[in-house]
C-alpha atoms as a PDB file:
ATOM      1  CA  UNK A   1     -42.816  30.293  -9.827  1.00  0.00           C
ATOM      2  CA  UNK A   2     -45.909  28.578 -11.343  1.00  0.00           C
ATOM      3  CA  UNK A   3     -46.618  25.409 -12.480  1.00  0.00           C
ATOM      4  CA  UNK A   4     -50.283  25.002 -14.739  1.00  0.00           C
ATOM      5  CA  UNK A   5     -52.066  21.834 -13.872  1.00  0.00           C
ATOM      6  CA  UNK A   6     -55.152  20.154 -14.779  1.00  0.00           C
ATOM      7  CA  UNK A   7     -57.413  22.947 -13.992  1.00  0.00           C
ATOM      8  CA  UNK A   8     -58.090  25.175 -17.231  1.00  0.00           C
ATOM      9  CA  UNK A   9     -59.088  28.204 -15.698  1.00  0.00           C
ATOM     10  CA  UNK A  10     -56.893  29.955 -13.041  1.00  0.00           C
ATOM     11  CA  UNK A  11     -59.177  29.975  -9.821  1.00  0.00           C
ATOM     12  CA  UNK A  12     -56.505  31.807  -7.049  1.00  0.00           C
ATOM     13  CA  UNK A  13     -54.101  34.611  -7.764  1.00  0.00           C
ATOM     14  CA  UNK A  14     -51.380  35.716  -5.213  1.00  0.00           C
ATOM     15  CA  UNK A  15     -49.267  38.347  -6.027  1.00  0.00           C
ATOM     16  CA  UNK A  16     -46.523  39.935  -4.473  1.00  0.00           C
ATOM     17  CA  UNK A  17     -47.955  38.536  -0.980  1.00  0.00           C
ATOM     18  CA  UNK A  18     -45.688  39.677   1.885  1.00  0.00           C
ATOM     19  CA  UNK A  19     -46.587  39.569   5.580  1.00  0.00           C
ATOM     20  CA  UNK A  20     -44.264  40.666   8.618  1.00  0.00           C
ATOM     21  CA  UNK A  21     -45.855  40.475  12.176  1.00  0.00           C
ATOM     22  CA  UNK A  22     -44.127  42.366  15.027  1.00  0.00           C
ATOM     23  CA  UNK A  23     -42.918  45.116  12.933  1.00  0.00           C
ATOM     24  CA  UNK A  24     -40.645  47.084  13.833  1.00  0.00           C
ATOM     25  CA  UNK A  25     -39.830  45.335  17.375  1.00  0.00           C
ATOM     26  CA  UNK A  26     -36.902  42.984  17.978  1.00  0.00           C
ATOM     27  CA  UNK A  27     -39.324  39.750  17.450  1.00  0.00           C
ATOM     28  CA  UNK A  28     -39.858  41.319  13.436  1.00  0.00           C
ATOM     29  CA  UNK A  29     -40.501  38.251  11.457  1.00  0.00           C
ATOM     30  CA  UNK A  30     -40.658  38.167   7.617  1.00  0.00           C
ATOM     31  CA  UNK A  31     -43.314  35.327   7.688  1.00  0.00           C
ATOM     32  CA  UNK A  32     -43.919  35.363   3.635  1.00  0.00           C
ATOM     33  CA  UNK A  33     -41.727  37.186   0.899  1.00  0.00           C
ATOM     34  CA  UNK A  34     -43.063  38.279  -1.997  1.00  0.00           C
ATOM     35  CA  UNK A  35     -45.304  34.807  -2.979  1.00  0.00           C
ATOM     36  CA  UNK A  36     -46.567  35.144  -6.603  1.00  0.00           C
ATOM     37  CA  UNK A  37     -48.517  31.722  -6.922  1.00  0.00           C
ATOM     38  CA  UNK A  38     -51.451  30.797  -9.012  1.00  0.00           C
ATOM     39  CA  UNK A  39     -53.697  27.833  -8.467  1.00  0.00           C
ATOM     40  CA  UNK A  40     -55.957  26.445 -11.634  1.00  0.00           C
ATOM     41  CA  UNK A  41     -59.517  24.713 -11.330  1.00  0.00           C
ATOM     42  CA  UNK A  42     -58.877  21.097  -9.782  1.00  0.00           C
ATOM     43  CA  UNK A  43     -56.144  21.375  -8.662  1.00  0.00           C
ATOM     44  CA  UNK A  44     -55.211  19.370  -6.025  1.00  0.00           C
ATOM     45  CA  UNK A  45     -51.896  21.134  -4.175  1.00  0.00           C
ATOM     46  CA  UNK A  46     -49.538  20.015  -1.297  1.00  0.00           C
ATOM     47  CA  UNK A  47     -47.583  22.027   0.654  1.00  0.00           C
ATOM     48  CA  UNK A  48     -44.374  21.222   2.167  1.00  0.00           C
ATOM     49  CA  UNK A  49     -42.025  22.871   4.610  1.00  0.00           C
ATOM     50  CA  UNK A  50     -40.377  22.790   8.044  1.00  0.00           C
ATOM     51  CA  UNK A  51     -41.928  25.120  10.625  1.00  0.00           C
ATOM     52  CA  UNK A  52     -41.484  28.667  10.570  1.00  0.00           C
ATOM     53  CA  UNK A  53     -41.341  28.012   6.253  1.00  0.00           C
ATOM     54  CA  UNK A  54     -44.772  29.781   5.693  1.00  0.00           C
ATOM     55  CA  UNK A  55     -47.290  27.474   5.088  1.00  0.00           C
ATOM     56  CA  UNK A  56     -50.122  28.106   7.755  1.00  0.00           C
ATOM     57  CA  UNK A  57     -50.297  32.267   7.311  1.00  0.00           C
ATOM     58  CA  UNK A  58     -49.917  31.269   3.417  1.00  0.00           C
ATOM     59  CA  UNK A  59     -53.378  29.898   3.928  1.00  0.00           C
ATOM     60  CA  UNK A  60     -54.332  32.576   6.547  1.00  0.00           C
ATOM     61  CA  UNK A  61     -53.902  35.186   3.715  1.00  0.00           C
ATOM     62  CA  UNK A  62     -56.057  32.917   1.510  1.00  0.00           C
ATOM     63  CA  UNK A  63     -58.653  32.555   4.014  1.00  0.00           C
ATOM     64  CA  UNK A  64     -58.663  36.244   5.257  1.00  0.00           C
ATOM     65  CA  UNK A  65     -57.592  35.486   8.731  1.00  0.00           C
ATOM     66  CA  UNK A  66     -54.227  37.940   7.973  1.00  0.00           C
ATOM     67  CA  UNK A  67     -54.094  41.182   5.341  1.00  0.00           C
ATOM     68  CA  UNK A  68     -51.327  41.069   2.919  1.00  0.00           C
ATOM     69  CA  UNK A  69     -49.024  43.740   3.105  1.00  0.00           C
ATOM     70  CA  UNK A  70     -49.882  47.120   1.075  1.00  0.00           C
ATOM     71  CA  UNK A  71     -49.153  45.979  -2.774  1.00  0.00           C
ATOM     72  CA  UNK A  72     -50.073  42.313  -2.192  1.00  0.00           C
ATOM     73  CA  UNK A  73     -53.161  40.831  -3.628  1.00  0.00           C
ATOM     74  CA  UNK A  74     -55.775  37.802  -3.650  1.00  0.00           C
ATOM     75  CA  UNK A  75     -58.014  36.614  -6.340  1.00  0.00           C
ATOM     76  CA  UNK A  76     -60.750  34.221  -6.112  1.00  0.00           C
ATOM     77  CA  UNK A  77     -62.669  33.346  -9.127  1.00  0.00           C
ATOM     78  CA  UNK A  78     -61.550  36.241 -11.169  1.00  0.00           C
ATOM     79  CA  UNK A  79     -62.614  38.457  -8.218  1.00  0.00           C
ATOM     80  CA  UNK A  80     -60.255  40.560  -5.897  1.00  0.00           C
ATOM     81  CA  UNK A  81     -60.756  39.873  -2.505  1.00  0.00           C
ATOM     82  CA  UNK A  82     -57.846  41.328  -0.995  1.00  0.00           C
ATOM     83  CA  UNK A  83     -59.295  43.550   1.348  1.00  0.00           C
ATOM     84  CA  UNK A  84     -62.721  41.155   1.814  1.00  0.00           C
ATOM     85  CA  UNK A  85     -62.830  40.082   6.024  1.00  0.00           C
ATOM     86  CA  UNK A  86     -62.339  36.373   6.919  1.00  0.00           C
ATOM     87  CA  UNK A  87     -65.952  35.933   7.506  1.00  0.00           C
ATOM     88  CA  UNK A  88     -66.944  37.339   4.339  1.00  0.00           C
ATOM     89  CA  UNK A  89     -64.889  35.143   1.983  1.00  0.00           C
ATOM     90  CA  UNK A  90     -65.887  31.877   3.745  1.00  0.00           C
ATOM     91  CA  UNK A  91     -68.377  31.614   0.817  1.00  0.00           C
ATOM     92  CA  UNK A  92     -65.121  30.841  -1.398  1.00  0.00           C
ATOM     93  CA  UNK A  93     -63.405  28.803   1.060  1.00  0.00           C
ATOM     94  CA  UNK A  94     -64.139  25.836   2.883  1.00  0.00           C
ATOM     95  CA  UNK A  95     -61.004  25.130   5.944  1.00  0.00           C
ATOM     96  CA  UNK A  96     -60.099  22.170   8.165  1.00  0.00           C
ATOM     97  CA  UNK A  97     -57.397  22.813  10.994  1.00  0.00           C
ATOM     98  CA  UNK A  98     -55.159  20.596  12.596  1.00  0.00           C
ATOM     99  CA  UNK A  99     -57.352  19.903  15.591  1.00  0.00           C
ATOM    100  CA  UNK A 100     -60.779  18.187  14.751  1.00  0.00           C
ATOM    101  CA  UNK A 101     -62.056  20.433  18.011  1.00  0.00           C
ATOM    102  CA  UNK A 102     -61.457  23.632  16.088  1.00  0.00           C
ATOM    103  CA  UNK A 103     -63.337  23.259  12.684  1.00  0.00           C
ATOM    104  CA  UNK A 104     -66.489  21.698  15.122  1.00  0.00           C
ATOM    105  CA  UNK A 105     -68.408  22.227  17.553  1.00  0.00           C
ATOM    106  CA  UNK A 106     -68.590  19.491  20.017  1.00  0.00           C
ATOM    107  CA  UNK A 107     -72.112  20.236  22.122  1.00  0.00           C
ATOM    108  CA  UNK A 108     -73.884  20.467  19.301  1.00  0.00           C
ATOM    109  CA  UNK A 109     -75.303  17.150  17.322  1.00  0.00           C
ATOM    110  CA  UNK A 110     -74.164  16.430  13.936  1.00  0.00           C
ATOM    111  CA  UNK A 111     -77.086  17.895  12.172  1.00  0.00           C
ATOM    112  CA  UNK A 112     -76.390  20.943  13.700  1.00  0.00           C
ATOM    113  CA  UNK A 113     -72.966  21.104  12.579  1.00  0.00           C
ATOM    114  CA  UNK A 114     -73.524  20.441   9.463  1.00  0.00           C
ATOM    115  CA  UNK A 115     -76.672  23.072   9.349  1.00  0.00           C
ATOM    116  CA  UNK A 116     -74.135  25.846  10.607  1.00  0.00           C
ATOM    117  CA  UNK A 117     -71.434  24.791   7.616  1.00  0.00           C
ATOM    118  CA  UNK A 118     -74.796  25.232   4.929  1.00  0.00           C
ATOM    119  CA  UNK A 119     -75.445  28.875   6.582  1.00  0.00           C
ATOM    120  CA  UNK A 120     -71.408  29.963   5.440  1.00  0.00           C
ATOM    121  CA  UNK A 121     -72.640  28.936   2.180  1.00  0.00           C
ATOM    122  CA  UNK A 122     -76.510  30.509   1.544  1.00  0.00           C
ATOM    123  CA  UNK A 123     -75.151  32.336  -2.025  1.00  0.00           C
ATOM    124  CA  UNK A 124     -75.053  28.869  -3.396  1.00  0.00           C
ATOM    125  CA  UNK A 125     -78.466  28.605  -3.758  1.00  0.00           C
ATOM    126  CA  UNK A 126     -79.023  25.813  -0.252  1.00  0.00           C
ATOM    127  CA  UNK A 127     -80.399  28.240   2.606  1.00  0.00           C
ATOM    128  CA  UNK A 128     -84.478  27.746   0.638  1.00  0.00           C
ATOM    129  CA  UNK A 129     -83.913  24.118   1.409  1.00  0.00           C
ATOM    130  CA  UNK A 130     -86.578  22.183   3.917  1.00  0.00           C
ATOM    131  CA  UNK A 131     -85.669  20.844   6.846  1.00  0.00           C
ATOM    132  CA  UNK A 132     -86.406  17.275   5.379  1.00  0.00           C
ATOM    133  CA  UNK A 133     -84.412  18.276   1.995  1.00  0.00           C
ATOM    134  CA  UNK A 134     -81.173  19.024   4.365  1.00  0.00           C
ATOM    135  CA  UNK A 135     -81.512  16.208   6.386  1.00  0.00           C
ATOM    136  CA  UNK A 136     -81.310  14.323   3.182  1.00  0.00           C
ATOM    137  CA  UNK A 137     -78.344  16.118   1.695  1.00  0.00           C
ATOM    138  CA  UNK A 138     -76.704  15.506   5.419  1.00  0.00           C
ATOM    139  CA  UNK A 139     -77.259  11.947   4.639  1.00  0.00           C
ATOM    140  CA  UNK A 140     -76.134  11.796   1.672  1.00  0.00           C
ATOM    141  CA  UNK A 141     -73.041  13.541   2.574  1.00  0.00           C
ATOM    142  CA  UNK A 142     -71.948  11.236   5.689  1.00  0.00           C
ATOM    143  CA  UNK A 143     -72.734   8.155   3.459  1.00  0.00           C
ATOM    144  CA  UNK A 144     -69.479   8.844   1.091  1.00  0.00           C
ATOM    145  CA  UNK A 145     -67.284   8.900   4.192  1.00  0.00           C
ATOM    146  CA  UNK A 146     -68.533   4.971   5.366  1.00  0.00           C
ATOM    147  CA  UNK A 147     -68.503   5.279   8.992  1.00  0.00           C
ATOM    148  CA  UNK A 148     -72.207   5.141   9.839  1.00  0.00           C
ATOM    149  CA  UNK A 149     -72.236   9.026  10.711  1.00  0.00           C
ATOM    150  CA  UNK A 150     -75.784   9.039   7.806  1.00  0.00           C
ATOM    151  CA  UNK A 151     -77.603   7.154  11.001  1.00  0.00           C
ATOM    152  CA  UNK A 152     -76.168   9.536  13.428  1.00  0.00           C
ATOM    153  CA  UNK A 153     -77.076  12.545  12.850  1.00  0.00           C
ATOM    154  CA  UNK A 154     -79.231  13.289  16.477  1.00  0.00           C
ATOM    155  CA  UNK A 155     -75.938  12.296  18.542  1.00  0.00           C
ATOM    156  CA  UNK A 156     -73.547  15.068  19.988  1.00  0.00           C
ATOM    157  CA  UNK A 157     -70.354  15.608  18.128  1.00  0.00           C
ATOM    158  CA  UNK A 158     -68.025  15.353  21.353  1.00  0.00           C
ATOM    159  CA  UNK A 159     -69.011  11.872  21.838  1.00  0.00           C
ATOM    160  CA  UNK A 160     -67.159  10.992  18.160  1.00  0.00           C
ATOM    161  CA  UNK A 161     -63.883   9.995  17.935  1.00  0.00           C
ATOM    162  CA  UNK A 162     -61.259  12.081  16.786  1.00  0.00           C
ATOM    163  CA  UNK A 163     -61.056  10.408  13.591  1.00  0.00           C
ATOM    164  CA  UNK A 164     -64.999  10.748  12.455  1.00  0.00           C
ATOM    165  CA  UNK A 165     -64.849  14.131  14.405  1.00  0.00           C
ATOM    166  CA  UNK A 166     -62.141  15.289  11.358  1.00  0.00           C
ATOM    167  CA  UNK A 167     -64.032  13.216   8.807  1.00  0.00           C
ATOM    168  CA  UNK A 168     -67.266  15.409   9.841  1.00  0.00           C
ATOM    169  CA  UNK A 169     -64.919  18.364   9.356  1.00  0.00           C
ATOM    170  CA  UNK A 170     -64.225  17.246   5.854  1.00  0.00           C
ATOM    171  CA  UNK A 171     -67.469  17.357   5.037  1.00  0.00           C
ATOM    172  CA  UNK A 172     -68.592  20.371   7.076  1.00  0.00           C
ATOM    173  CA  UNK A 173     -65.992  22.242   4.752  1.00  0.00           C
ATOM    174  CA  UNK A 174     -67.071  21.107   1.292  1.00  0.00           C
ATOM    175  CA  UNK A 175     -70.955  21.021   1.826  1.00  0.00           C
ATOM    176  CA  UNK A 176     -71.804  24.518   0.565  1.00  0.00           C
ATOM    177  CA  UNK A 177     -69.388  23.296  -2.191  1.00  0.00           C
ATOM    178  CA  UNK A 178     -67.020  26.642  -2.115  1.00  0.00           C
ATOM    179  CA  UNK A 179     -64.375  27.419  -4.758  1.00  0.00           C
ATOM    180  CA  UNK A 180     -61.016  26.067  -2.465  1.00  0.00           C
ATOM    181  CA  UNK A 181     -60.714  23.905   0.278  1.00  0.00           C
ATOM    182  CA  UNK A 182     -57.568  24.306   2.864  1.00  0.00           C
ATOM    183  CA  UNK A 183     -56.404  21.703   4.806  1.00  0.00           C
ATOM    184  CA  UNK A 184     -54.064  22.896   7.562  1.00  0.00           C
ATOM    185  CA  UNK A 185     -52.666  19.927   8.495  1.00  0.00           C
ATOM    186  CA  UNK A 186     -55.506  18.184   9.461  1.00  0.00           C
ATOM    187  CA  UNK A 187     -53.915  14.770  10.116  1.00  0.00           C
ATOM    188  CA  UNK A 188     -51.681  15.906  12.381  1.00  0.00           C
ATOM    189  CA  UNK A 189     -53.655  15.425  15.979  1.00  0.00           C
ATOM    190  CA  UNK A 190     -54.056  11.421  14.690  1.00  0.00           C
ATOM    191  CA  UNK A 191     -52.686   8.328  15.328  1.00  0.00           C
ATOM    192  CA  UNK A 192     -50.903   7.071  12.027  1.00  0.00           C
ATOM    193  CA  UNK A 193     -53.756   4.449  11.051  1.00  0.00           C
ATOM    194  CA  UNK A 194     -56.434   6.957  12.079  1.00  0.00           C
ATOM    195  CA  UNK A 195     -54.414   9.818   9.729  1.00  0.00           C
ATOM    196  CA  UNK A 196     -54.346   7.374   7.086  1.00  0.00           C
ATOM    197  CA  UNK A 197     -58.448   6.078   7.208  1.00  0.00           C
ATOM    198  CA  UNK A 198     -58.746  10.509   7.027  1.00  0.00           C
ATOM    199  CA  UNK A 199     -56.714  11.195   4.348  1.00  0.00           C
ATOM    200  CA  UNK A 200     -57.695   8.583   1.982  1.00  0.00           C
ATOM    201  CA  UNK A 201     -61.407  10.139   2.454  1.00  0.00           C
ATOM    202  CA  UNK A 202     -60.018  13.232   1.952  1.00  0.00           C
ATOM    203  CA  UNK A 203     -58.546  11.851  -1.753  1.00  0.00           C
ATOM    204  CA  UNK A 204     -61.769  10.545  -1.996  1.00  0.00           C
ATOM    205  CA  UNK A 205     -63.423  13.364  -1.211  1.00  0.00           C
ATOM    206  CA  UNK A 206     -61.864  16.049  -2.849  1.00  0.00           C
ATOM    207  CA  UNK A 207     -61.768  13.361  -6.259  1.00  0.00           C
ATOM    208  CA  UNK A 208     -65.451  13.299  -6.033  1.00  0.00           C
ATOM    209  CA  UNK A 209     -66.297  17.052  -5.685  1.00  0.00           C
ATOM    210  CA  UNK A 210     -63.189  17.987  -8.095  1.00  0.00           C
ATOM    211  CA  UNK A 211     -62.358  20.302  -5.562  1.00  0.00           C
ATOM    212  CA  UNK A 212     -59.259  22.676  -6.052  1.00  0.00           C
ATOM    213  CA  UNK A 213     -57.771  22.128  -2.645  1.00  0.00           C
ATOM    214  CA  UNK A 214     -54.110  23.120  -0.896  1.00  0.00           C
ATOM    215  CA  UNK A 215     -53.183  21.111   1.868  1.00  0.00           C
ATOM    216  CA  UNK A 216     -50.635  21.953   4.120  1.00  0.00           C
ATOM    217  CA  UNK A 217     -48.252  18.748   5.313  1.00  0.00           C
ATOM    218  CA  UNK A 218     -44.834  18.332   7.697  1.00  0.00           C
ATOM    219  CA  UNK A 219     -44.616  14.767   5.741  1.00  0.00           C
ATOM    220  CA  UNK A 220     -42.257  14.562   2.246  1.00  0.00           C
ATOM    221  CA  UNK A 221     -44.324  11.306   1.403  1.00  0.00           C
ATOM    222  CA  UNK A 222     -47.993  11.982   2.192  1.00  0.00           C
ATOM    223  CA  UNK A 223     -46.679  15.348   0.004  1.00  0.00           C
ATOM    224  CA  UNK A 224     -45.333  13.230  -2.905  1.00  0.00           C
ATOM    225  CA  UNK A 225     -48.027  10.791  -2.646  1.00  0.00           C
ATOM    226  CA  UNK A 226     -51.500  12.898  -2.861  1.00  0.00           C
ATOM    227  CA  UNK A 227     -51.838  15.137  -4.964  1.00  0.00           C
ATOM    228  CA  UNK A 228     -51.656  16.487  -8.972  1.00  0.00           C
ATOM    229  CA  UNK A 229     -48.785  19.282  -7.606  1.00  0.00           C
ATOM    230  CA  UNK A 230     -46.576  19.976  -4.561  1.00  0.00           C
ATOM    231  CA  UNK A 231     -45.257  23.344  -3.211  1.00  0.00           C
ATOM    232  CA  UNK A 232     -42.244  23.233  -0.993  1.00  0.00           C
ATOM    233  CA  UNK A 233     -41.528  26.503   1.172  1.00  0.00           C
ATOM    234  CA  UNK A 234     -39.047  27.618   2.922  1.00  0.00           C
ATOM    235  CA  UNK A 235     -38.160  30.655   4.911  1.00  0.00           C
ATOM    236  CA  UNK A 236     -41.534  32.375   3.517  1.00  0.00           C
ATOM    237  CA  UNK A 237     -40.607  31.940   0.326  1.00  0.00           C
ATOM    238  CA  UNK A 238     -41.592  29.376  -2.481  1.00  0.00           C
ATOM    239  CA  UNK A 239     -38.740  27.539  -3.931  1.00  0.00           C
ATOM    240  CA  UNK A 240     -40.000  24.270  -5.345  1.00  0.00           C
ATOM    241  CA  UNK A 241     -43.027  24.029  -7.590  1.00  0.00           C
ATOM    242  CA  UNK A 242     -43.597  21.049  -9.251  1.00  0.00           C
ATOM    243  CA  UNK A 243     -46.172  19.022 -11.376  1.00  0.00           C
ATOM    244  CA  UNK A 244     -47.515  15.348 -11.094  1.00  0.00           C
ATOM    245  CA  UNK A 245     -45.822  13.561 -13.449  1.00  0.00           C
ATOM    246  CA  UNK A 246     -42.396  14.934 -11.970  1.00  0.00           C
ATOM    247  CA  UNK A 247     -43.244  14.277  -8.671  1.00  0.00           C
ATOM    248  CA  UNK A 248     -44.540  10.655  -8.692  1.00  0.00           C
ATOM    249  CA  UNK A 249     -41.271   9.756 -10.376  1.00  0.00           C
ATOM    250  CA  UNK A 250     -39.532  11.243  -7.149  1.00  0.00           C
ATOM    251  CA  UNK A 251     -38.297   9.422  -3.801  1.00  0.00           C
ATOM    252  CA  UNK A 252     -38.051  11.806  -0.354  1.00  0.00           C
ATOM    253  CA  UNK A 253     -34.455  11.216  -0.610  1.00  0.00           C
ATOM    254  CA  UNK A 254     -34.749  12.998  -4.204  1.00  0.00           C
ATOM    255  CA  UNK A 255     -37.391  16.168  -2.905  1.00  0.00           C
ATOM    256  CA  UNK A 256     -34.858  16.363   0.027  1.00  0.00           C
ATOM    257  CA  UNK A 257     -31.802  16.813  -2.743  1.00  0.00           C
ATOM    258  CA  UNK A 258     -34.192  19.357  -4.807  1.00  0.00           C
ATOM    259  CA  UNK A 259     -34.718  21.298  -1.847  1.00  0.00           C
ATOM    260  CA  UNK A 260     -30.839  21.973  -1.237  1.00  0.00           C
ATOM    261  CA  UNK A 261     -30.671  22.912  -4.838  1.00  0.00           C
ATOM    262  CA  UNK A 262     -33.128  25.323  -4.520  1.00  0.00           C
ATOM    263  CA  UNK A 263     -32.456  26.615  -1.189  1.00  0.00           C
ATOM    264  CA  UNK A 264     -28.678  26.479  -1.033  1.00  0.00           C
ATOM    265  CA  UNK A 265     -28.635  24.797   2.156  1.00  0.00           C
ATOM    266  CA  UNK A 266     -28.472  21.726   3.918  1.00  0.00           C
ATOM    267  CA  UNK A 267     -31.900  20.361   4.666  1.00  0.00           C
ATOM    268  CA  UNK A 268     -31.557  19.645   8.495  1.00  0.00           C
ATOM    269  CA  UNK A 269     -35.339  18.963   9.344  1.00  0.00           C
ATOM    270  CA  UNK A 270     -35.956  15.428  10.235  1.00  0.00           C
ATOM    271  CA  UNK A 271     -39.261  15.803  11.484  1.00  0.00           C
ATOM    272  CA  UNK A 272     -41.045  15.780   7.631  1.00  0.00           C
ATOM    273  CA  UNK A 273     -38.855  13.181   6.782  1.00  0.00           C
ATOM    274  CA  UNK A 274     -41.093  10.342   8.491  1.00  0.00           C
ATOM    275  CA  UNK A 275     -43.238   8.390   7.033  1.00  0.00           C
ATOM    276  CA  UNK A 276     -46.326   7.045   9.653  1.00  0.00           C
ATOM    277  CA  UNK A 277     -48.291  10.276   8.961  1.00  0.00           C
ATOM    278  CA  UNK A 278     -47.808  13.596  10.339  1.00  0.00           C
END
């Protein structure tokens, strides 16, 4: 199912995306079945679902980390890079993971960091760029976020907290300025006031760059909150696709009800039912 948004042009194409890991063993796990979803320019997506529903390999198959199984295919940009390695289609895809540690690397200063994020993204035009000229951009990067990082940029990333640590992954992702940006969760490792200073600069963020971004949540009102569309999943499958101006009118106690409907279940999962953040 497929809802259009804001975006005019359709920037990511999934079709018929299945993926089973341990095949063929007892542990054989249907992790997505048969996901036809397409995402349009600026759109801004978020992805619900209990664990085990599908979300994370959905955006490994995006990303590359995982192959789709044989018939499956992805689209970026009008261009199929189904069988194009993880490393390879980082130029379309900027990522933040759940823990700030992963998406950074913590011996190395700021500049650094954010020197390593330009060199995923040379084809757009940054890698004949000075060393003055990047330092500048850097700046002017860290400035939107508001938390001094700008002035910072000779101090060692380990020594940040976990909060500007993430908020340095934000940027770190969207720098090169690549087609989508995937957010796995990426609130999840914070406290709830720290979650809430990163995902307001992620709004603000992903507002200012108009960047077509999915982001992956455990929380029903961060999901109906943020966001011009939200995805619910549920055993690997996609059963509730809806637009803004449905969503905003719902309460969790209504997503939970629409999620029964479409899943013919009782919804039993507590856990994305709170509301302090992740």
């Amino acid at each position: 199912m497929t809802t259009k948004a804001t975006g005019n042009h359709r920037l990511l194409q999934l079709k018929s995306i299945k993926k089973v890991f341990a095949r063929g063993t007892i542990d054989e796990v249907t992790a997505l079945a048969s996901i036809k979803l397409d995402i349009y320019d600026q759109d801004f997506v978020t992805v619900i679902g209990s664990n085990g529903a599908g979300k994370t390999t959905l955006l490994n198959i995006i990303a590359g980390v995982y192959p789709p199984e044989r018939g499956g295919s992805v689209t970026i940009s009008d261009e199929d890079v189904t069988h194009l390695l993880g490393y390879r289609r980082a130029v379309y895809i900027g990522r933040v993971w759940q823990q700030p540690e992963t998406g950074t690397a913590g011996k190395l200063t700021i500049e650094e960091n954010l020197s390593l994020a330009l060199l995923r993204g040379q084809s757009r035009g940054l890698k004949g760029a000075t060393n003055k000229q990047r330092r500048q951009l850097f700046r002017e990067e860290l400035a939107v976020l508001g938390l001094g990082l700008e002035n910072r940029l000779n101090t060692p990333v380990y020594t940040l907290s976990g909060g500007q640590r993430q908020a340095l992954s934000l940027v770190m992702a969207t720098i090169s300025k690549p087609a989508i940006l995937l957010l796995d969760e990426h609130i999840a490792t914070l406290d709830p006031k720290t979650a809430k200073t990163v995902l307001d600069l992620t709004d603000k963020i992903v507002r200012l760059e108009q960047m077509t971004t999915i982001m992956v949540t455990h929380n029903m009102e961060i999901a109906l909150n943020y966001g011009n569309r939200l995805i619910m999943m549920h055993k690997g499958r996609i059963i509730v696709d809806m637009g803004e101006a449905k969503k905003k009118a719902l309460k969790v106690s209504d997503l939970v009800s629409a999620f029964e409907r479409a899943a013919g279940e009782e919804f039993d999962d507590d856990t994305i039912l709170l509301s302090r953040g992740e």
